[in-house]
Protein backbone atom coordinates (compact mmCIF):
# COMPACT_ATOMS: atom_id res chain seq x y z
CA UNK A 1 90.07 80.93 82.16
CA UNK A 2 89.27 84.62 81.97
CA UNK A 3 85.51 84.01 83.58
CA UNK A 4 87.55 81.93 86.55
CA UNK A 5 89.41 84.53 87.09
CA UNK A 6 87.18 86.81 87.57
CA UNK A 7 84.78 84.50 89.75
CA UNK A 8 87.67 84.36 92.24
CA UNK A 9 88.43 88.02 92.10
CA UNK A 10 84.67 88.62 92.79
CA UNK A 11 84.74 86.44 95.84
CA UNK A 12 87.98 86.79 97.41
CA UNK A 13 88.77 90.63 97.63
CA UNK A 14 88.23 91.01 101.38
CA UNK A 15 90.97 88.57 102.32
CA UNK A 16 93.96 90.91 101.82
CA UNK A 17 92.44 93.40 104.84
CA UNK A 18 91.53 90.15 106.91
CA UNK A 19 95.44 88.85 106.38
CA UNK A 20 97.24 91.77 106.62
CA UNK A 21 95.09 92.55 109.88
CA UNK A 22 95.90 89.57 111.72
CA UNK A 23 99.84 90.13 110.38
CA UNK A 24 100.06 93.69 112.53
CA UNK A 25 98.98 91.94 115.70
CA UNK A 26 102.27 89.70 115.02
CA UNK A 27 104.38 93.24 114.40
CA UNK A 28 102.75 95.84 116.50
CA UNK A 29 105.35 96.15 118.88
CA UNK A 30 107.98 97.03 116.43
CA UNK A 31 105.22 99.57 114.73
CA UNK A 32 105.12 101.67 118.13
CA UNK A 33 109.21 101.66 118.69
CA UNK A 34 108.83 102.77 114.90
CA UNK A 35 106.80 105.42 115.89
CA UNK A 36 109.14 106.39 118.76
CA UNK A 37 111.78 107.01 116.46
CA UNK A 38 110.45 108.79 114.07
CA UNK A 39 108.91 111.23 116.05
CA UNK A 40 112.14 112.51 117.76
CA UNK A 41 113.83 115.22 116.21
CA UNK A 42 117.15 114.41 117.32
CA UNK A 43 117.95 110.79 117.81
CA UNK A 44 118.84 110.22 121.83
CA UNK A 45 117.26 106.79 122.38
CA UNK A 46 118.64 103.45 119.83
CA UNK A 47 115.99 100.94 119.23
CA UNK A 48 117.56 98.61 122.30
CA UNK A 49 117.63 101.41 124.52
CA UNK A 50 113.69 102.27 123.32
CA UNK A 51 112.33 99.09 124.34
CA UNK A 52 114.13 99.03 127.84
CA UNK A 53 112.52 102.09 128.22
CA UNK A 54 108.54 101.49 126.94
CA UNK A 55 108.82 98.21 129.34
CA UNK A 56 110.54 99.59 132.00
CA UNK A 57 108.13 102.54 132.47
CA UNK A 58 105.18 100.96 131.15
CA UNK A 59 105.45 97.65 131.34
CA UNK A 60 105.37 94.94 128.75
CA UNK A 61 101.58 95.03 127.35
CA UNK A 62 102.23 99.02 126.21
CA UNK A 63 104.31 97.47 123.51
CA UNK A 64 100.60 96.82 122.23
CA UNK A 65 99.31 100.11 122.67
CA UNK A 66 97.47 101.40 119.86
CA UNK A 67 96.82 97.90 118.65
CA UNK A 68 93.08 98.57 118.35
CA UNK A 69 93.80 101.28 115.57
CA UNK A 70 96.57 99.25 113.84
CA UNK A 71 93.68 96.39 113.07
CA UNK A 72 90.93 98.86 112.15
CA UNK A 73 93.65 100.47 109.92
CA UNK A 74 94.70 97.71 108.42
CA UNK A 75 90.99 96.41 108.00
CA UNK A 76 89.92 99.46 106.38
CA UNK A 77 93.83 100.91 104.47
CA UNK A 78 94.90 97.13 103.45
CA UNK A 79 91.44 96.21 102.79
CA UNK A 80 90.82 98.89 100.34
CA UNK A 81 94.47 98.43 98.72
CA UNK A 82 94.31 94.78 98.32
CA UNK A 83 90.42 94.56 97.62
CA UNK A 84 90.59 97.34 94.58
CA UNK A 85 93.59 96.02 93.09
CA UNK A 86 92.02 92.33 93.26
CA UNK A 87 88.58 93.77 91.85
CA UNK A 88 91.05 95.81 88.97
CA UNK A 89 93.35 92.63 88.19
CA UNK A 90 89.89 90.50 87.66
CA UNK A 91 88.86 93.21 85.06
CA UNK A 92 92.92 92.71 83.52
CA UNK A 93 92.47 89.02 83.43
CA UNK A 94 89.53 89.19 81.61
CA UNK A 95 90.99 91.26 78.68
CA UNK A 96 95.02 89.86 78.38
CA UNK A 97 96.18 85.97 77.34
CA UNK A 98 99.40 85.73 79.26
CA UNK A 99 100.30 87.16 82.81
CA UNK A 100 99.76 91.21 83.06
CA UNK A 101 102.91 92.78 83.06
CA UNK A 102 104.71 94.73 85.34
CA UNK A 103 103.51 98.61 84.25
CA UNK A 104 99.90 97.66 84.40
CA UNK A 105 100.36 96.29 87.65
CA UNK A 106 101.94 99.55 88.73
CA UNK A 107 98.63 101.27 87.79
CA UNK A 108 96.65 99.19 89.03
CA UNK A 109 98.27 99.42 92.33
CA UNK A 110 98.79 103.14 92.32
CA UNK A 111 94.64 103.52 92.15
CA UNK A 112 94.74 101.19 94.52
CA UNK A 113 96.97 102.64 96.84
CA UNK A 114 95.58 105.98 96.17
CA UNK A 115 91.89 104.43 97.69
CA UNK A 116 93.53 102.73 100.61
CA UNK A 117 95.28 106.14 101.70
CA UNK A 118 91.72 107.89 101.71
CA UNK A 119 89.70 105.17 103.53
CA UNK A 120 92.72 104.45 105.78
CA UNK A 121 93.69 107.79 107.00
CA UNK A 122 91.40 108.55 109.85
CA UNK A 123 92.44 105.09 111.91
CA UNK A 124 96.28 105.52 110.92
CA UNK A 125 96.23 109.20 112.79
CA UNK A 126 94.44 107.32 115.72
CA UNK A 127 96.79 104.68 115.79
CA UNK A 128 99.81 106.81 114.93
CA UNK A 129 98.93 109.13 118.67
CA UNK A 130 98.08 106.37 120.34
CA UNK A 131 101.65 105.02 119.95
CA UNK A 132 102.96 107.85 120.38
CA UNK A 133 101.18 108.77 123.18
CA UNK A 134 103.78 106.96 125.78
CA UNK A 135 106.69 109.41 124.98
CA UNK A 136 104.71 111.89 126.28
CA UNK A 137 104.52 113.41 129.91
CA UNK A 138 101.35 111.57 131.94
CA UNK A 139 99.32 115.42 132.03
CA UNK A 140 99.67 115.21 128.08
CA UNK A 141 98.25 112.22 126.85
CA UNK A 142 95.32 111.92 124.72
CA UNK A 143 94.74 108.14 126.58
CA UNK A 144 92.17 107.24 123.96
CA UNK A 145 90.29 104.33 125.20
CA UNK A 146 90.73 102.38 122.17
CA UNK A 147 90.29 103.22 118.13
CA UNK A 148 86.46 104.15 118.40
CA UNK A 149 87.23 106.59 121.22
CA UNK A 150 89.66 107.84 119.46
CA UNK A 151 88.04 108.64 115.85
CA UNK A 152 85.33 110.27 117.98
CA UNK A 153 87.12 112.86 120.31
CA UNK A 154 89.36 114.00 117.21
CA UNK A 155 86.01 114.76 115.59
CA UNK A 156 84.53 116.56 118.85
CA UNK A 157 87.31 118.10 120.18
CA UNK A 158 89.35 118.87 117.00
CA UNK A 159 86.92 118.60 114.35
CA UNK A 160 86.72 115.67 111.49
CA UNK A 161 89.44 117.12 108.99
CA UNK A 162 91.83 116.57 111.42
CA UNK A 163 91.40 112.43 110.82
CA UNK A 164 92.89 113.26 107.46
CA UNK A 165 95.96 115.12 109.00
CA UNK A 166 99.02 114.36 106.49
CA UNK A 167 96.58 113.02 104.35
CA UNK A 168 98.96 113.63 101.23
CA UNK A 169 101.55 111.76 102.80
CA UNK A 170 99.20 109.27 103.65
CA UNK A 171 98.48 108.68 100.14
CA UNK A 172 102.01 109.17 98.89
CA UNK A 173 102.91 106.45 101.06
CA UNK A 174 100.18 104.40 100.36
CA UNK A 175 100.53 104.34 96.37
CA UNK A 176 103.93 103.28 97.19
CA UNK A 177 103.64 100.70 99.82
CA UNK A 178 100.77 98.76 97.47
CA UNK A 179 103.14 98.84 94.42
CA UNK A 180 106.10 97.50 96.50
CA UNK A 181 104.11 95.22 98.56
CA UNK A 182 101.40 94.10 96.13
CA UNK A 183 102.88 94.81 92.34
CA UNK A 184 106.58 93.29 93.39
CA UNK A 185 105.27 90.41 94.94
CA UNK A 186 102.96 89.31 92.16
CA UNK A 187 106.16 90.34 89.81
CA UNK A 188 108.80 88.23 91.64
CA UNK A 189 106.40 85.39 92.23
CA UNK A 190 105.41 85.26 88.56
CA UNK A 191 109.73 85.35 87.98
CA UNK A 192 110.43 82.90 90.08
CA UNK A 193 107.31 80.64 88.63
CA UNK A 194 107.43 80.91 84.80
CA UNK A 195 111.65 81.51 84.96
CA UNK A 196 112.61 79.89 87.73
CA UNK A 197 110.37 77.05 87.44
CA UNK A 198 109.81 77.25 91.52
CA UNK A 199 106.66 75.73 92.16
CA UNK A 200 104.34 77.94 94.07
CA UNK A 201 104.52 76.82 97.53
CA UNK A 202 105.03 78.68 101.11
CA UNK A 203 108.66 78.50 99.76
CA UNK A 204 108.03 80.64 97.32
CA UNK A 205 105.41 82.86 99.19
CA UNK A 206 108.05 83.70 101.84
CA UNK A 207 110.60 84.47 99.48
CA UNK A 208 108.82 86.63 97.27
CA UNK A 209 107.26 88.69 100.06
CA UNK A 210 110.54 89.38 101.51
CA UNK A 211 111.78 91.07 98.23
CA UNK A 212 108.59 92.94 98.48
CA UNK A 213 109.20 94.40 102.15
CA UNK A 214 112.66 95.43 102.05
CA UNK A 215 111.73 97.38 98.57
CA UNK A 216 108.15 98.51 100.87
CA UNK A 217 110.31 100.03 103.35
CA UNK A 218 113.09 101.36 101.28
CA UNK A 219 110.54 103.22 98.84
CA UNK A 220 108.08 104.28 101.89
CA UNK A 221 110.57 105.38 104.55
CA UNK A 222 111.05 109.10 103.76
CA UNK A 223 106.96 109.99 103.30
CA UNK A 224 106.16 107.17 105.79
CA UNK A 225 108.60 109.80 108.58
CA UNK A 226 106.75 113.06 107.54
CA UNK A 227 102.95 110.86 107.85
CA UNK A 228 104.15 110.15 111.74
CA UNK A 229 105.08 113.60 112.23
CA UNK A 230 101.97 115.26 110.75
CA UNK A 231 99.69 112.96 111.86
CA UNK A 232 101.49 113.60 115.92
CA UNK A 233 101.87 116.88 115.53
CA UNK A 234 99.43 119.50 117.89
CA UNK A 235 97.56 121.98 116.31
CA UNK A 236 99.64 124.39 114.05
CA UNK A 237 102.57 123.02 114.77
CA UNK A 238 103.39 122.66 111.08
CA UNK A 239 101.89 124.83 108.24
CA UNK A 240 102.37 122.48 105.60
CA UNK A 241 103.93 119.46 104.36
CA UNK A 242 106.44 121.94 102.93
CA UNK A 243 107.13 122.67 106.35
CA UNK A 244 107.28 119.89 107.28
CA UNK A 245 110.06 118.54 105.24
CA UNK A 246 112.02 121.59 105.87
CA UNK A 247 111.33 121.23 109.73
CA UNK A 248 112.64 117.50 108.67
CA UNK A 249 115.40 117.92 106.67
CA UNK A 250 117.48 120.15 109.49
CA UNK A 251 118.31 117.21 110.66
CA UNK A 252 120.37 116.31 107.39
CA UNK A 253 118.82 113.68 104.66
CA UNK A 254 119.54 110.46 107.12
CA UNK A 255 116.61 112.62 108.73
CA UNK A 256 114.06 111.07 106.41
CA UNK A 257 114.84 107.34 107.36
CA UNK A 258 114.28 107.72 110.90
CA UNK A 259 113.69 104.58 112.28
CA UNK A 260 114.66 102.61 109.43
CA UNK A 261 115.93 99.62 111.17
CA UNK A 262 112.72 99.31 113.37
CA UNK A 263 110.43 99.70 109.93
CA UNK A 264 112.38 96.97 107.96
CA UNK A 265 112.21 94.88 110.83
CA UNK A 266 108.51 95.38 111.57
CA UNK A 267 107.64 96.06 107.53
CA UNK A 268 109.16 92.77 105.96
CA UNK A 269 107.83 90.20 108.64
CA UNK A 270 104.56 92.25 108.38
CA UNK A 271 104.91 91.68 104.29
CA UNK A 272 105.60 88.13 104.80
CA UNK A 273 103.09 87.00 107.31
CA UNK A 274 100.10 88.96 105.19
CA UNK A 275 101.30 86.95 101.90
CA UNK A 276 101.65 83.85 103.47
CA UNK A 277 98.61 84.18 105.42
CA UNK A 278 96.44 85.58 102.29
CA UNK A 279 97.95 82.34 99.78
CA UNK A 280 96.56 80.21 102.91
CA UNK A 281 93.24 82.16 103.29
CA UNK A 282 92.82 81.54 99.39
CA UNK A 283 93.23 77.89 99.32
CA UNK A 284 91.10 77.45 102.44
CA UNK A 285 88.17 79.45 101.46
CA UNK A 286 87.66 79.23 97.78
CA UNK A 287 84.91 81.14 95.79
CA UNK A 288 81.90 79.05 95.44
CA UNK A 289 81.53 77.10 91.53
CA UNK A 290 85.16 76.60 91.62
């Protein structure tokens, strides 16, 4: 059992960046209004009100602006998260009888997470301005081309460290998205398996992913609000993080879940479809021997 487990570890730990990829184009839309919100300092525009406005003044297809980056980011940030923790939970398989409980998992998603932030950083500030890039005035846009374009004027014009703007955040958020959406799921599905007795079907898939977005989005909000903001911000316009969150918290604590509704909405259908698209992925393309 052990030496199956790690076969299909070996083989399959590229699927998580391929699913959660082709989830985002299914939630982009919601990821820019996201954006939107976040990025104001005092709320004036309601979700509705946001997306009257993007299609109004831009038309429908800018709801997909920035999509470019989203994939590369989640081909390289998802890719990393889901593909290390994989690689780990082969290596945890291979040295525990029973199923590996719920603090190892933790771990094992927090060096995950931590990995995912670094690789994952320089296409989630491309994507993050090109989003962003429709609240502001026509002479100020950066109207990057697409995610390539973008990861190379930031290094000519800007220079390279600026791909890793918020980077602290990034990985903050990060650590905590993979333990909610990778260490809950596997935790709820193994609940509602061995306790339960659900068998594992999309049934189960669906409802053990959505358990693991709502708790993605309540855990991630707050860091996931300061990322947009660094990440958007121009040249010196914050110091710090520090000044950041003070900058931030003026706005009272509700300040910190900005866009809240928006990221549940987009988070826990993006959750879902990546789970239910990565059990599928699994089933249909098996590791070789097996």
């Amino acid at each position: 059992m052990s030496a199956k487990g790690k076969k299909q570890i070996a083989q399959r730990w590229y699927l998580g960046g391929i699913a959660s990829a082709g989830a985002a184009c299914g939630t982009h839309p919601l990821d820019l209004l996201k954006v939107h919100l976040q990025t104001q300092q005092v709320v004036k525009r309601g979700f509705v009100h946001m997306i009257s406005d993007v299609v109004k003044h831009d038309g429908v297809l800018a709801l997909y602006n920035g999509l470019t980056a989203s994939v590369l980011r989640q081909l390289t940030y998802s890719g990393a998260r889901y593909g290390v923790y994989e690689v780990l939970k082969g290596h945890a398989l291979t040295n525990t009888d029973g199923p590996i409980p719920l603090y190892l998992k933790i771990f094992m998603s927090t060096i995950a997470g931590t990995i995912g932030g670094i690789v994952g950083c320089p296409p989630d500030v491309i994507n993050v301005r090109m989003q962003a890039d429709l609240r502001l005035p026509v002479e100020g846009r950066r109207n990057y081309r697409h995610a390539l374009d973008g990861l190379w004027r930031v290094s000519r014009e800007e220079g390279v460290t600026v791909l890793w703007s918020g980077g602290s955040a990034v990985v903050a958020r990060s650590i905590m998205m993979t333990i909610a959406q990778i260490a809950v799921y596997e935790q709820v599905k193994q609940v509602f398996l061995n306790r339960w007795k659900f068998k594992d079907t999309i049934y189960t898939h669906f409802l053990s992913s959505f358990v693991a977005g709502v708790v993605a989005t309540i855990l991630t909000q707050p860091v996931d609000v300061l990322k947009t903001r660094l990440m958007n911000a121009q040249p010196g316009r914050y110091k710090n993080v520090i000044a950041c969150v003070v900058h931030t918290a003026k706005a009272g604590p509700l300040g910190f879940y900005k866009g809240f509704v928006p990221a549940c909405i987009r988070l826990t259908p993006h959750t879902i479809l990546t789970w239910l698209l990565l059990e599928q992925l699994r089933k249909l393309f098996p590791p070789p021997n097996i």
